[in-house]
Protein backbone atom coordinates (compact mmCIF):
# COMPACT_ATOMS: atom_id res chain seq x y z
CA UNK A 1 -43.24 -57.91 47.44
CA UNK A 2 -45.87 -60.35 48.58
CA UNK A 3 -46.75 -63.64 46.98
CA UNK A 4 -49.30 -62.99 45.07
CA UNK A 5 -52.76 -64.95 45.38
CA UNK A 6 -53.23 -66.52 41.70
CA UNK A 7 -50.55 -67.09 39.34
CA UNK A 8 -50.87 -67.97 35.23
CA UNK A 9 -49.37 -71.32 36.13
CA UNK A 10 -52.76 -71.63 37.84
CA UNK A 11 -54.91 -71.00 35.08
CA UNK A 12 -51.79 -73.91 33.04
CA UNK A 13 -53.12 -76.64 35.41
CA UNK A 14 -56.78 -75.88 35.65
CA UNK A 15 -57.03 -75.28 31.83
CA UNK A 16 -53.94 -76.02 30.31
CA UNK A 17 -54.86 -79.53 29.15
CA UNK A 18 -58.03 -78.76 27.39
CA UNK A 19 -56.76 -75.48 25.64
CA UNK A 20 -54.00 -78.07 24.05
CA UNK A 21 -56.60 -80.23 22.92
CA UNK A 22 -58.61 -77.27 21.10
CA UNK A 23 -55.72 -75.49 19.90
CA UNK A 24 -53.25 -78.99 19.16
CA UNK A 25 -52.85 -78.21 15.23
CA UNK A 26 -51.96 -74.52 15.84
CA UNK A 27 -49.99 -74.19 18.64
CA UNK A 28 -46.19 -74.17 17.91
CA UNK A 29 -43.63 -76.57 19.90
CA UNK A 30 -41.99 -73.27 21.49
CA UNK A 31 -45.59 -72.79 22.98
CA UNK A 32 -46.08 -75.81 23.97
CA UNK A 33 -42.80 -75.71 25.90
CA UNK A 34 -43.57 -72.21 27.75
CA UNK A 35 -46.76 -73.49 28.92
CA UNK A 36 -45.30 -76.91 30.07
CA UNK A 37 -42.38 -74.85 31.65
CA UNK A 38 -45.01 -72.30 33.61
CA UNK A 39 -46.61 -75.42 34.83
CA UNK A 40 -43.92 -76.59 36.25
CA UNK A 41 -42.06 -73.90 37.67
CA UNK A 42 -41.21 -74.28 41.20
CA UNK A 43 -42.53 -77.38 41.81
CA UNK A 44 -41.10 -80.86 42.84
CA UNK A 45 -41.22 -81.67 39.07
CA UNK A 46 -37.92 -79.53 38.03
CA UNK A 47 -36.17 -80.74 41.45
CA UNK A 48 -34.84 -78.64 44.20
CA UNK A 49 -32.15 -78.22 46.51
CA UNK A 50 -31.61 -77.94 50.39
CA UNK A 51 -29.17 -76.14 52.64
CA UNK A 52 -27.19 -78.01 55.19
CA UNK A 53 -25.42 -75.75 57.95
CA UNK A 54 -22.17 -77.50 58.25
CA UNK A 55 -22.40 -76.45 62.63
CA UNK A 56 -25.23 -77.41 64.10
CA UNK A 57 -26.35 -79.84 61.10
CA UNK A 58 -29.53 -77.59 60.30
CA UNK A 59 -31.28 -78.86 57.31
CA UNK A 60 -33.76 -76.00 55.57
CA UNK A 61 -36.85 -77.13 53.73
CA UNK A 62 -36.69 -77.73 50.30
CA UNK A 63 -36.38 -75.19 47.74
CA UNK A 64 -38.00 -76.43 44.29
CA UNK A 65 -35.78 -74.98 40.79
CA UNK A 66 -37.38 -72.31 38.41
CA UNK A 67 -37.88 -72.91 34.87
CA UNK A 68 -35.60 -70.06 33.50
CA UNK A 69 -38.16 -69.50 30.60
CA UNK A 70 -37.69 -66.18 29.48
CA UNK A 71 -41.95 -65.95 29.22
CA UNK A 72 -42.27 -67.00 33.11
CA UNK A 73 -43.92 -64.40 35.38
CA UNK A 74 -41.95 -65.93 38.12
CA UNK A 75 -38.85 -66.25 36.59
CA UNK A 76 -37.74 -62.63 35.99
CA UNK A 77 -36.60 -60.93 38.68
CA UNK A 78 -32.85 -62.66 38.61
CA UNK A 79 -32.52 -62.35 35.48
CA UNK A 80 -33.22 -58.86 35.42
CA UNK A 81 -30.82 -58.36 38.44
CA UNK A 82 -28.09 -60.00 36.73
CA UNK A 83 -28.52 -57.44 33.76
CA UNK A 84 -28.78 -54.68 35.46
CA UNK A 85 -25.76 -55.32 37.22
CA UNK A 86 -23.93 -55.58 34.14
CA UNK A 87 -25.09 -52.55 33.14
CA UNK A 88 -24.34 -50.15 35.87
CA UNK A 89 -21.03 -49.83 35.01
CA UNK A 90 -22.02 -48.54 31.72
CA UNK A 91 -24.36 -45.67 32.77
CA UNK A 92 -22.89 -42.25 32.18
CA UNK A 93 -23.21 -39.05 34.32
CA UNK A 94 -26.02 -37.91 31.78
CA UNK A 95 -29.52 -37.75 31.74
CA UNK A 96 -31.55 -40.42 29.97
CA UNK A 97 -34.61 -40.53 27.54
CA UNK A 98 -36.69 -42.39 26.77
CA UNK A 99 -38.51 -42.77 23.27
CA UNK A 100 -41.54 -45.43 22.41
CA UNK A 101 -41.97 -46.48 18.60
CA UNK A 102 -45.10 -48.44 17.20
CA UNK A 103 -46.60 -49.21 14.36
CA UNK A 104 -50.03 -49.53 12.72
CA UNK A 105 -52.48 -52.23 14.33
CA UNK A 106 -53.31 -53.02 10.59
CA UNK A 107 -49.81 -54.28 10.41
CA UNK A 108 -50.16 -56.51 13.23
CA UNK A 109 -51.98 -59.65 11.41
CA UNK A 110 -48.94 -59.56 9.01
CA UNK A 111 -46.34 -58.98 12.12
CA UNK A 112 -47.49 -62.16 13.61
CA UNK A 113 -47.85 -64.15 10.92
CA UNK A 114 -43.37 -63.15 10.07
CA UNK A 115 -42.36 -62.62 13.71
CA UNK A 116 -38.84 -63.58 13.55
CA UNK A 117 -38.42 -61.55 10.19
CA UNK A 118 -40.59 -58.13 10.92
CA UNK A 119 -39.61 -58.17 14.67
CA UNK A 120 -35.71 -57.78 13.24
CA UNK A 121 -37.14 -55.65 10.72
CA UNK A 122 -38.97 -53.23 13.88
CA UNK A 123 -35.79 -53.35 15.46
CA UNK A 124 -33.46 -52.24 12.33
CA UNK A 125 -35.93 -49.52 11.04
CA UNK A 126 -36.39 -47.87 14.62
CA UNK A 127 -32.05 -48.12 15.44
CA UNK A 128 -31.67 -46.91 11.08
CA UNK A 129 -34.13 -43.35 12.10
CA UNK A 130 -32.10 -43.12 15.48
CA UNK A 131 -28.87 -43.04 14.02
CA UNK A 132 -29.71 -40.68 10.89
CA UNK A 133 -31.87 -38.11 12.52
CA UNK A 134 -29.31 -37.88 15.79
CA UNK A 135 -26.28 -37.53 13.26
CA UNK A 136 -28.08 -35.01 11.11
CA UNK A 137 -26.75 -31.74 11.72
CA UNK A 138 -29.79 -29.58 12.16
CA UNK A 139 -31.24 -31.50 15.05
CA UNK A 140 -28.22 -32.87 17.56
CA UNK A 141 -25.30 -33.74 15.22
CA UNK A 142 -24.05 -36.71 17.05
CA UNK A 143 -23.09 -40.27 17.09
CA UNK A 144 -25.82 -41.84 19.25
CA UNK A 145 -25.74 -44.76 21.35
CA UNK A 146 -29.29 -46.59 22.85
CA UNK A 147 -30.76 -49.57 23.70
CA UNK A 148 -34.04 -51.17 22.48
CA UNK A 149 -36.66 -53.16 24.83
CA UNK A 150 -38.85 -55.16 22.39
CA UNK A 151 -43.04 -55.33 23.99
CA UNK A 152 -45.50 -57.22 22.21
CA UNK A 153 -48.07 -56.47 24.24
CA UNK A 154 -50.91 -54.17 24.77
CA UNK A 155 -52.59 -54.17 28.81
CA UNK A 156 -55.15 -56.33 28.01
CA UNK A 157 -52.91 -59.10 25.69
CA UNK A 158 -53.85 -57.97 22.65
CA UNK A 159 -50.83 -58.05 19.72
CA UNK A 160 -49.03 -54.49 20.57
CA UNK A 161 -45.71 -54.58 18.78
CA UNK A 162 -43.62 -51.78 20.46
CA UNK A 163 -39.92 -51.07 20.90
CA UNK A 164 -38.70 -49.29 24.30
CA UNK A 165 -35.15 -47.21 23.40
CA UNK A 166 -33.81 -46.10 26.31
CA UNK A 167 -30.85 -43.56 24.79
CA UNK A 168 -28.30 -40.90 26.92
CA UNK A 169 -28.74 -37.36 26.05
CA UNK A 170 -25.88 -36.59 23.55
CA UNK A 171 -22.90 -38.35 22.30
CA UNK A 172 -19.83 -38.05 20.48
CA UNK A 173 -19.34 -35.57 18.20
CA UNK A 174 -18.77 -36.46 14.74
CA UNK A 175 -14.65 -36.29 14.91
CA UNK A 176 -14.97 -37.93 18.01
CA UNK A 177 -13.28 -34.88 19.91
CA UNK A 178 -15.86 -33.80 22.32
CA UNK A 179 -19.43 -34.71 23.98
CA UNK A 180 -22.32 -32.75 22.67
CA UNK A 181 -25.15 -32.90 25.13
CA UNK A 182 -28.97 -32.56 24.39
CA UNK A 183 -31.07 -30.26 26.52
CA UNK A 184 -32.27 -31.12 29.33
CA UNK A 185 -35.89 -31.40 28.61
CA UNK A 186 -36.03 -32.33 24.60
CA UNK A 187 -33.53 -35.17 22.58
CA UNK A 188 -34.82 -35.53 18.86
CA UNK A 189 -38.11 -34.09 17.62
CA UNK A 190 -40.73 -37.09 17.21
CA UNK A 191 -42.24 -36.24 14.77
CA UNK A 192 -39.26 -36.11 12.00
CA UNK A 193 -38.79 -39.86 14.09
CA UNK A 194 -42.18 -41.21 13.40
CA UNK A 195 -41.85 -40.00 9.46
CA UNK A 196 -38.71 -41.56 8.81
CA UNK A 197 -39.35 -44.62 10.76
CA UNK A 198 -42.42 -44.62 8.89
CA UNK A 199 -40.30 -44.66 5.29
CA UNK A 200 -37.79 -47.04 6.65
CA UNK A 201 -40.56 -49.75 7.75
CA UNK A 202 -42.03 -49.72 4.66
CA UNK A 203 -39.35 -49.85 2.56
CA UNK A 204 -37.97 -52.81 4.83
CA UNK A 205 -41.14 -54.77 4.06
CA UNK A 206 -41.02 -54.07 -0.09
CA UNK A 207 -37.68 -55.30 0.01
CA UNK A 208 -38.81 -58.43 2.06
CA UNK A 209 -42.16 -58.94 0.03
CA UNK A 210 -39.51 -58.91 -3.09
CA UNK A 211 -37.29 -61.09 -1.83
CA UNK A 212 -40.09 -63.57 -0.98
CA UNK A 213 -39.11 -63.39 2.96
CA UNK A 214 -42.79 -62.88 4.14
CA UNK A 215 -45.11 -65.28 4.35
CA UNK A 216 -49.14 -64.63 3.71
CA UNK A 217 -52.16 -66.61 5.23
CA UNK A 218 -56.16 -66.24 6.29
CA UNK A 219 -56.79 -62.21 6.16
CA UNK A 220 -53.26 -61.66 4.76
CA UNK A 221 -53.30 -64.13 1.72
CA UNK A 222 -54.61 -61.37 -0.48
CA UNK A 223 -51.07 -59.74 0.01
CA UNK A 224 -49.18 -61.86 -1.69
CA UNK A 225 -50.36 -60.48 -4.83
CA UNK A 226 -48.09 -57.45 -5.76
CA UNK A 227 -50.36 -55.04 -6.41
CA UNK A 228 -52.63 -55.64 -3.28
CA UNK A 229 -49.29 -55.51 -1.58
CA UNK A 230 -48.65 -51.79 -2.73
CA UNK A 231 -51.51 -50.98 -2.10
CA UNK A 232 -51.19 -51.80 1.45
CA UNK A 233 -48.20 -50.19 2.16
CA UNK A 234 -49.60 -47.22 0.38
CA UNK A 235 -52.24 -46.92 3.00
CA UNK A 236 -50.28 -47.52 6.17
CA UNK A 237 -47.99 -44.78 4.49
CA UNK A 238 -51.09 -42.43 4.78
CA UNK A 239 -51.35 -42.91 8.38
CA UNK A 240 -49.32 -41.29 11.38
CA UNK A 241 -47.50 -43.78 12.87
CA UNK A 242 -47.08 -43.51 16.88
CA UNK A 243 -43.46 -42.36 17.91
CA UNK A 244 -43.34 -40.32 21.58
CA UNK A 245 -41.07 -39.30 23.87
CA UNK A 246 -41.60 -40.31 27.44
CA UNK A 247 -40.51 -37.35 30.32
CA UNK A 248 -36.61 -37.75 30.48
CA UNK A 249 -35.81 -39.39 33.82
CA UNK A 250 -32.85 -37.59 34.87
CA UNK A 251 -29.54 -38.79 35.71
CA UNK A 252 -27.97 -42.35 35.77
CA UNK A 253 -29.24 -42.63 39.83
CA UNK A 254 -32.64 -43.18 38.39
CA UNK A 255 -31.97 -45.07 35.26
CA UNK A 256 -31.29 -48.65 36.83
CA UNK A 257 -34.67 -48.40 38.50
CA UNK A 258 -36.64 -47.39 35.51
CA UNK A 259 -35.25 -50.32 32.83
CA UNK A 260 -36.14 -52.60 35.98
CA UNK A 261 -39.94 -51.75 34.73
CA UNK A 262 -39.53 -52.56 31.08
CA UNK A 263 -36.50 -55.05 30.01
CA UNK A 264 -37.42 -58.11 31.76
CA UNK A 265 -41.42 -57.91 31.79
CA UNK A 266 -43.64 -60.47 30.23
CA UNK A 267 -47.11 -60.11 28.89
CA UNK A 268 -49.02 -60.32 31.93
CA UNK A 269 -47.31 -60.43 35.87
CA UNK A 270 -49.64 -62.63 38.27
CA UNK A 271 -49.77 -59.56 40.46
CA UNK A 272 -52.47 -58.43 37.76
CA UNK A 273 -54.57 -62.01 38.38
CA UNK A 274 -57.22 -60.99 40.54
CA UNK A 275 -59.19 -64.35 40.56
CA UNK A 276 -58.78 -67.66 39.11
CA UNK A 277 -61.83 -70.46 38.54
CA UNK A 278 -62.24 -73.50 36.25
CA UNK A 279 -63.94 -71.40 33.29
CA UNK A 280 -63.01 -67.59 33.79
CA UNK A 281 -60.17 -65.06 34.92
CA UNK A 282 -60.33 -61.47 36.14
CA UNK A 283 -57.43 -58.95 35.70
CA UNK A 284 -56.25 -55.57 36.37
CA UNK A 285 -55.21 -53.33 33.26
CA UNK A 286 -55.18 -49.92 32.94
CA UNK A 287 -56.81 -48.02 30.40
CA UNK A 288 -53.96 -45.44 29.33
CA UNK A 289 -56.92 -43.66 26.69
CA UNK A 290 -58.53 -42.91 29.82
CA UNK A 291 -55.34 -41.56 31.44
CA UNK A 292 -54.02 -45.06 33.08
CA UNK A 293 -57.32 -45.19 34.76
CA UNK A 294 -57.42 -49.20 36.41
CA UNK A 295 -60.41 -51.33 35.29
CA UNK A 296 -60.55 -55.35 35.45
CA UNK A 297 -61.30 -57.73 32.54
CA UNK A 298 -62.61 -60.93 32.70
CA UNK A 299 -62.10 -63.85 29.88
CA UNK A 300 -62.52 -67.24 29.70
CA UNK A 301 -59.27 -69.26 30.88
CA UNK A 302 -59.09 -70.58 27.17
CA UNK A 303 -59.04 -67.28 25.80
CA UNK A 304 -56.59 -65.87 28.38
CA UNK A 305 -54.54 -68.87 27.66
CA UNK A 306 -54.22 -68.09 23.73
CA UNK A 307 -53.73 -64.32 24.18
CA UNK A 308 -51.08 -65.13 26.82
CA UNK A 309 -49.26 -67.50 23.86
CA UNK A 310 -49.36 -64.68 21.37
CA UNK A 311 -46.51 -63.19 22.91
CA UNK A 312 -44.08 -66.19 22.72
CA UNK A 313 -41.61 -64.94 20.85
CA UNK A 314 -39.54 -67.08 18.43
CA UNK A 315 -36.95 -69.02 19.90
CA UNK A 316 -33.24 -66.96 19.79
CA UNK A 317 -35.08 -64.24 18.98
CA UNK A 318 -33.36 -61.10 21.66
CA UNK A 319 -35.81 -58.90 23.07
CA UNK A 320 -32.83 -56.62 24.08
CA UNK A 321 -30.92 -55.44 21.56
CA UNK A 322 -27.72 -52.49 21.47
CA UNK A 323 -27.09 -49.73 18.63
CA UNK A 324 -25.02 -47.18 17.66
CA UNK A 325 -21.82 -46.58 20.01
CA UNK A 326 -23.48 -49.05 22.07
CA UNK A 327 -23.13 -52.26 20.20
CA UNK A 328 -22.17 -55.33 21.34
CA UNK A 329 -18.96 -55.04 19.08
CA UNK A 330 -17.84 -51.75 20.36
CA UNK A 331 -19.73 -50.78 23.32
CA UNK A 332 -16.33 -51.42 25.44
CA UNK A 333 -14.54 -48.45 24.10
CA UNK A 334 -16.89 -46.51 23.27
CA UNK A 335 -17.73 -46.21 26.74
CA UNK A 336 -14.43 -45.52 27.26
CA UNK A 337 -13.89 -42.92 24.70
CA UNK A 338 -17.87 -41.30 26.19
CA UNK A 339 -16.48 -40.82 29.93
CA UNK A 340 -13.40 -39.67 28.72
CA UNK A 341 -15.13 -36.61 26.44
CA UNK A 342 -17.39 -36.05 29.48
CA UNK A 343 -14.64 -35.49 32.16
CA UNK A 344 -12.47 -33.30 30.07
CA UNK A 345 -15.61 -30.92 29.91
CA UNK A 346 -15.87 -28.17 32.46
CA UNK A 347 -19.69 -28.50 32.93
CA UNK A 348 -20.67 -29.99 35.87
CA UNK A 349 -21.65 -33.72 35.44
CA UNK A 350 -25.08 -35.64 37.03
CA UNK A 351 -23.68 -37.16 39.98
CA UNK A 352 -23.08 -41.23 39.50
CA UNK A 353 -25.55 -43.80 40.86
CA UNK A 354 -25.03 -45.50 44.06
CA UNK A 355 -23.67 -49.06 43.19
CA UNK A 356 -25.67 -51.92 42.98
CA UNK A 357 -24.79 -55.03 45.71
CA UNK A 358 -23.07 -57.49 43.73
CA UNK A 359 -22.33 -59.76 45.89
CA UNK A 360 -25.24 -61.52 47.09
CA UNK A 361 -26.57 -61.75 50.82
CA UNK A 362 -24.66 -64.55 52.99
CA UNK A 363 -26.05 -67.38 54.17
CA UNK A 364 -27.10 -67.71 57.70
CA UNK A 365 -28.32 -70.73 59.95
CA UNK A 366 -31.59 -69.75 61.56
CA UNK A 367 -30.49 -72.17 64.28
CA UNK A 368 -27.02 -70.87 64.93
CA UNK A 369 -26.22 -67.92 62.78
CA UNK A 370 -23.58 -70.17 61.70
CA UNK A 371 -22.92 -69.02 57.56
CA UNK A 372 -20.90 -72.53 57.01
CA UNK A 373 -23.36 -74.33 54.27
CA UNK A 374 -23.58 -77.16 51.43
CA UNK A 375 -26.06 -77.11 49.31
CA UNK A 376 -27.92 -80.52 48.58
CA UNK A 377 -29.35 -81.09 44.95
CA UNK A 378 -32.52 -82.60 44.88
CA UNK A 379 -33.78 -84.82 41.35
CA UNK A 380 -37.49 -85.42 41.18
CA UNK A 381 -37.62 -88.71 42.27
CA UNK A 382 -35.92 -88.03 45.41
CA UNK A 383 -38.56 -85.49 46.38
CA UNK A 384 -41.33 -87.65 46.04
CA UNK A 385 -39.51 -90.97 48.19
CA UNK A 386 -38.30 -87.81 51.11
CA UNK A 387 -42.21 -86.97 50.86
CA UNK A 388 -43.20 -90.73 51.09
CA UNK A 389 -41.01 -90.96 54.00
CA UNK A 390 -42.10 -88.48 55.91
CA UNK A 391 -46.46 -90.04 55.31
CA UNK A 392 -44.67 -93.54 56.59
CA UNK A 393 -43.42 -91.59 59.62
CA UNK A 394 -46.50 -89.88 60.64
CA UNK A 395 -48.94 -92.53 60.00
């Protein structure tokens, strides 16, 4: 992919300084650190390192470190790499759904005001109506096993607090004697999921209001009073909450490719920056009530800037998160105990995917083709007196 033309750490250093001093009292410290991190991303600031081929004495240029912050555009793609490797071993000769839950936008003042509390809460309501309705009987009767992708984000930065699940179609039977597979076109019907994600939500956030676990500001103060309270979650009870099934993807071949698009995205990638200035910047989004139509948007680079910072999450909190017979604590045998089920069935199986490279490509000296290298760390300071050196010499 090429290197795209504008990047957010663009709009950090044109804007960055004066969005801090507008918004100093209500940014937190883990914003504050993503934006100082995006700044300096690749950049003689976080150091860098060199290769030296150990033949000819080749000496490549300098390679400045990435931040590693989990909200980086630029940041992402070995991180995502490194999970997906770790998770091709774990794919199963099954096809794959994929299911989207959301909630009401009138929920999302209260959502961001109690991330670390409702974002746990979105994750253990959405695994709770997974579990029940793919163990009940009458739909697929089975233990179920999934994965959940937390996205914050609408496409133009607004607060859009969705979870990804990503789950195999079928699982253990209830003994744990044999694999009951799902058809291959439907898993579970949505809307039994959106109803009893619905119930569980709510009944999460009585049980937090309750236990005084949420907290209630600006528009939201008038919750804190119990009645106003019930009355709210009356109302959002009312409404049909947004729970749909994506096409199934098929097999395991594909499955790799497709979490590529959703586990490690942030809110924005700079691919989508179509120009940068002092006061203003224009992206692509696409307008999925207009079926994924693209259109641009333009904001001011202070209002980009405090959209973009919405979507900081808190710090430790996991955006990707295991249930069922695919939890952390068990997800070792149950695999074990899955493949085993599947091979002793006579139906034929969805052929494996082709294995990822995990071994990364070796080096090679442009000069000599040589692959004999050290790598030379670079500190800041050492940058700038190589880069000083080399004005001295041409001058």
């Amino acid at each position: 992919m090429t290197r795209p033309p504008f990047e957010v750490a663009d709009i950090i250093r044109r804007s960055g300084s004066t969005f801090s001093d507008r918004y100093r009292n209500s940014l937190t410290w883990g914003q504050v650190k993503v934006l100082r991190a995006i700044e300096r991303c690749r950049t003689a600031a976080l150091g860098g390192h060199r290769d030296r081929c150990l033949d000819c004495r080749y000496r490549s240029a300098i390679s400045f470190h990435s931040c590693r912050n989990r909200h980086c555009p630029k940041c992402q793609t070995n991180a995502r790499e490194k999970w997906l490797r770790a998770r091709q071993d774990e794919l199963l000769p099954v096809n794959y759904f994929h299911i989207v839950f959301s909630v009401p936008h009138e929920l999302v003042p209260l959502i961001w005001q109690n991330k670390r509390a409702l974002f746990h809460l979105l994750f253990e309501a959405c695994a709770a109506t997974m579990l029940e309705i793919g163990s009940d009987p009458k739909h697929l009767g089975v233990e179920v096993g999934f994965l959940s992708i937390l996205h914050t984000w609408g496409q133009t930065l607004q607060p859009h607090p969705h979870l990804h699940c990503v789950v195999p179609g079928g699982g253990p039977s209830s003994d744990h004697t044999h694999w009951i597979g799902s058809g291959p076109r439907f898993f579970l019907p949505v809307k039994v999921l959106s109803r009893v994600f619905r119930r569980k939500f709510t009944d999460g956030l009585r049980h937090a209001f309750r236990d005084h676990k949420l907290a209630f500001f600006g528009d939201c103060a008038p919750l804190a009073n119990e009645k106003n309270f019930e009355a709210f979650l009356t109302a959002i009870s009312r409404k049909q909450w947004v729970v749909y099934a994506k096409p199934p993807f098929g097999g395991p071949e594909h499955v790799l490719h497709y979490l590529a698009r959703y586990t490690h995205r942030v809110a924005i990638s700079n691919h989508r920056l179509l120009s940068v200035d002092d006061n203003s910047v224009t992206f692509r989004w696409k307008d999925y009530a207009h079926q994924g139509k693209s259109r641009t948007m333009t904001l001011s680079s202070l209002e980009f800037l405090r959209r973009f910072l919405l979507h900081v999450l808190p710090n430790g909190l996991p955006r990707i998160r295991y249930f069922g017979w695919m939890a952390n604590r068990r997800r070792a045998g149950s695999f074990l105990l899955c493949r085993s089920l599947l091979a002793s069935q006579s139906a034929p199986q969805i052929a494996s995917p082709a294995t990822l490279s995990a071994v990364p490509a070796e080096w090679q000296c442009p000069h000599c083709s040589g692959s004999r290298h050290q790598t030379e760390r670079l500190t800041h300071a050492q940058i700038l007196f190589e880069r000083m050196v080399e004005i001295a010499d041409s001058s």
